[in-house]
C-alpha atoms as a PDB file:
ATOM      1  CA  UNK A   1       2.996  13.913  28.193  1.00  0.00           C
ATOM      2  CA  UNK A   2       5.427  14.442  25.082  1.00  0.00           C
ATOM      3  CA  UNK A   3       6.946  12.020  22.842  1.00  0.00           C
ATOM      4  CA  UNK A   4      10.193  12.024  21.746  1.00  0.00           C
ATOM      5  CA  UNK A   5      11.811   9.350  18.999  1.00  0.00           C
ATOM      6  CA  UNK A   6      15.177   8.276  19.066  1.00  0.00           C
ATOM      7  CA  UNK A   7      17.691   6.031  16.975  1.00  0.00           C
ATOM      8  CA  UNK A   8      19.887   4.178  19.072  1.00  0.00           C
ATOM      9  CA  UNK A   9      22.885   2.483  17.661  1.00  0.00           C
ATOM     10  CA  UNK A  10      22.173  -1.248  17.708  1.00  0.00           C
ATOM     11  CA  UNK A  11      24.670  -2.409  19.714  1.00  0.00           C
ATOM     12  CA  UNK A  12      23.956  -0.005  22.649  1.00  0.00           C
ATOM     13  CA  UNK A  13      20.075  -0.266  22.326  1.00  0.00           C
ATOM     14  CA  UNK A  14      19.813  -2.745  24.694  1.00  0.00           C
ATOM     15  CA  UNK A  15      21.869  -0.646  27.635  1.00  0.00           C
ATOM     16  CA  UNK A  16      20.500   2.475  26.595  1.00  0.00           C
ATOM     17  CA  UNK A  17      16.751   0.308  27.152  1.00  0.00           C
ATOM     18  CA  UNK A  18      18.020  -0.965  30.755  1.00  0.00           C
ATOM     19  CA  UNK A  19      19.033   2.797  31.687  1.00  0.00           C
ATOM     20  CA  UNK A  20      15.795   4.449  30.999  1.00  0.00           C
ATOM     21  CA  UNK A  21      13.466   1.582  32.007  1.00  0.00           C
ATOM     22  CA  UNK A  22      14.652   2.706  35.414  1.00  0.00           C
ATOM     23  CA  UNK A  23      13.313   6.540  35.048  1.00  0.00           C
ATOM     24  CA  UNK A  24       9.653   6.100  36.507  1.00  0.00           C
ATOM     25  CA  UNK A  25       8.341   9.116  34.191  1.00  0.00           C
ATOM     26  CA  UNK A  26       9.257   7.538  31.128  1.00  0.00           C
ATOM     27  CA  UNK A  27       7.467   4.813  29.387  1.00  0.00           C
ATOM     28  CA  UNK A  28       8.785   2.758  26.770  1.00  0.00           C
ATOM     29  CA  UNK A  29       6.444   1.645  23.760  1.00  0.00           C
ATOM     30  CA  UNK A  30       7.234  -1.441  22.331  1.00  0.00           C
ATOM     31  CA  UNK A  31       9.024  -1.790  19.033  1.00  0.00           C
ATOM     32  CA  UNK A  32       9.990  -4.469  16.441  1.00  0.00           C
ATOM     33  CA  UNK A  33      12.584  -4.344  14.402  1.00  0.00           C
ATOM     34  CA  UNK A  34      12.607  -7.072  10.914  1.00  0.00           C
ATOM     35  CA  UNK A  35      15.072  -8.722  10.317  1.00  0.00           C
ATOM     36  CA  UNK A  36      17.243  -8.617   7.554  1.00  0.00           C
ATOM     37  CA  UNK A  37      15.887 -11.841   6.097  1.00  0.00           C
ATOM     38  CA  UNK A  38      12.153  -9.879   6.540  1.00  0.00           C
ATOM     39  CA  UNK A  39      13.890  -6.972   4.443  1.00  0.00           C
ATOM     40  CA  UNK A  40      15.117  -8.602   1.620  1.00  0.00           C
ATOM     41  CA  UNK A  41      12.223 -10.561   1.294  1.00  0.00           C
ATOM     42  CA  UNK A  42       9.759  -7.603   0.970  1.00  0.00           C
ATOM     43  CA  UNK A  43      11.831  -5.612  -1.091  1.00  0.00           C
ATOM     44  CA  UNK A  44      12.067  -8.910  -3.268  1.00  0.00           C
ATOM     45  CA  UNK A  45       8.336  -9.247  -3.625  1.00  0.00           C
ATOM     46  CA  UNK A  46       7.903  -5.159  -4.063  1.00  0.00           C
ATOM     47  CA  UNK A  47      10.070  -5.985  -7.393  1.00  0.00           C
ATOM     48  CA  UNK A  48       8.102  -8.755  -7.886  1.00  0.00           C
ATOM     49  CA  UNK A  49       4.684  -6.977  -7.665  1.00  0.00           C
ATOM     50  CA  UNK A  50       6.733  -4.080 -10.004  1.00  0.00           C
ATOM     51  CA  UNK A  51       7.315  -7.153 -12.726  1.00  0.00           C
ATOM     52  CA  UNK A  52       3.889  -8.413 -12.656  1.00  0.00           C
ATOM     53  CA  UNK A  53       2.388  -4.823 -12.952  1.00  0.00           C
ATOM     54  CA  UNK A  54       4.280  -4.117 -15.979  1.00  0.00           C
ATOM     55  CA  UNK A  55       3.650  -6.789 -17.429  1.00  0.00           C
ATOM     56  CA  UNK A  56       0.007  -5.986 -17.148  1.00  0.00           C
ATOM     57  CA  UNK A  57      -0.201  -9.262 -14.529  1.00  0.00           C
ATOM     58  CA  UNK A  58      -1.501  -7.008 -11.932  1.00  0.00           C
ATOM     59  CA  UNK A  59      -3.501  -3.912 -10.835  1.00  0.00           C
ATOM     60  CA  UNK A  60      -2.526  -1.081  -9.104  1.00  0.00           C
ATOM     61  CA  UNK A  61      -4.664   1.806  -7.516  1.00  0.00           C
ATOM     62  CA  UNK A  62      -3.620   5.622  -8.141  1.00  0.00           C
ATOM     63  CA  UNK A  63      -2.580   7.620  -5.623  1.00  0.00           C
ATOM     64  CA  UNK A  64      -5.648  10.084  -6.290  1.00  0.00           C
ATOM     65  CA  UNK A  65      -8.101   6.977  -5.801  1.00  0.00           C
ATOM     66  CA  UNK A  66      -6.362   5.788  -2.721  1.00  0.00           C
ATOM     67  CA  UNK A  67      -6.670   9.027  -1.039  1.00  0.00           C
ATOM     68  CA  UNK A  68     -10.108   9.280  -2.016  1.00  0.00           C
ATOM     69  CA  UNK A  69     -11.070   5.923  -0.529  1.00  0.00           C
ATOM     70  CA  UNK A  70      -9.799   7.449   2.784  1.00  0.00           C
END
C-alpha cells in the first residue's frame, strides 16, 4: 500500500472526507488540526522560552548534542 498526503481546503475537508470514506481501498488516518488559540499560544511561549534563554534564564541543547543523543 502507498501513501499519499493531501491539503484540502478547509471548508471542503469535510465533503472531500465523506467522498473517500466511501472508497473501500482507501483508509483514512486520523488527523488533528490546533486551533488557532493552540497556535498562538505556542508560538507565544516559543518567544517566551527565546526571552528566558537570552537572558541566560534557561538552557538550551545544540543541535550537534541532540543528534548525538539519538
Amino acid at each position: 500500500m502507498k501513501k499519499v498526503f493531501l491539503k484540502v481546503e478547509e471548508d471542503k475537508l469535510q465533503f472531500f472526507l465523506e467522498l473517500i470514506k466511501n472508497l473501500d481501498f482507501v483508509q483514512i488516518q486520523d488527523y488533528e488540526v490546533d486551533s488557532k488559540e493552540e497556535i498562538e499560544a505556542n508560538v507565544r511561549e516559543g518567544f517566551e522560552e527565546l526571552q528566558k534563554y537570552k537572558k541566560g534564564k534557561l538552557k538550551t541543547t545544540s543541535a550537534k548534542d541532540f543528534i548525538d543523543e539519538l
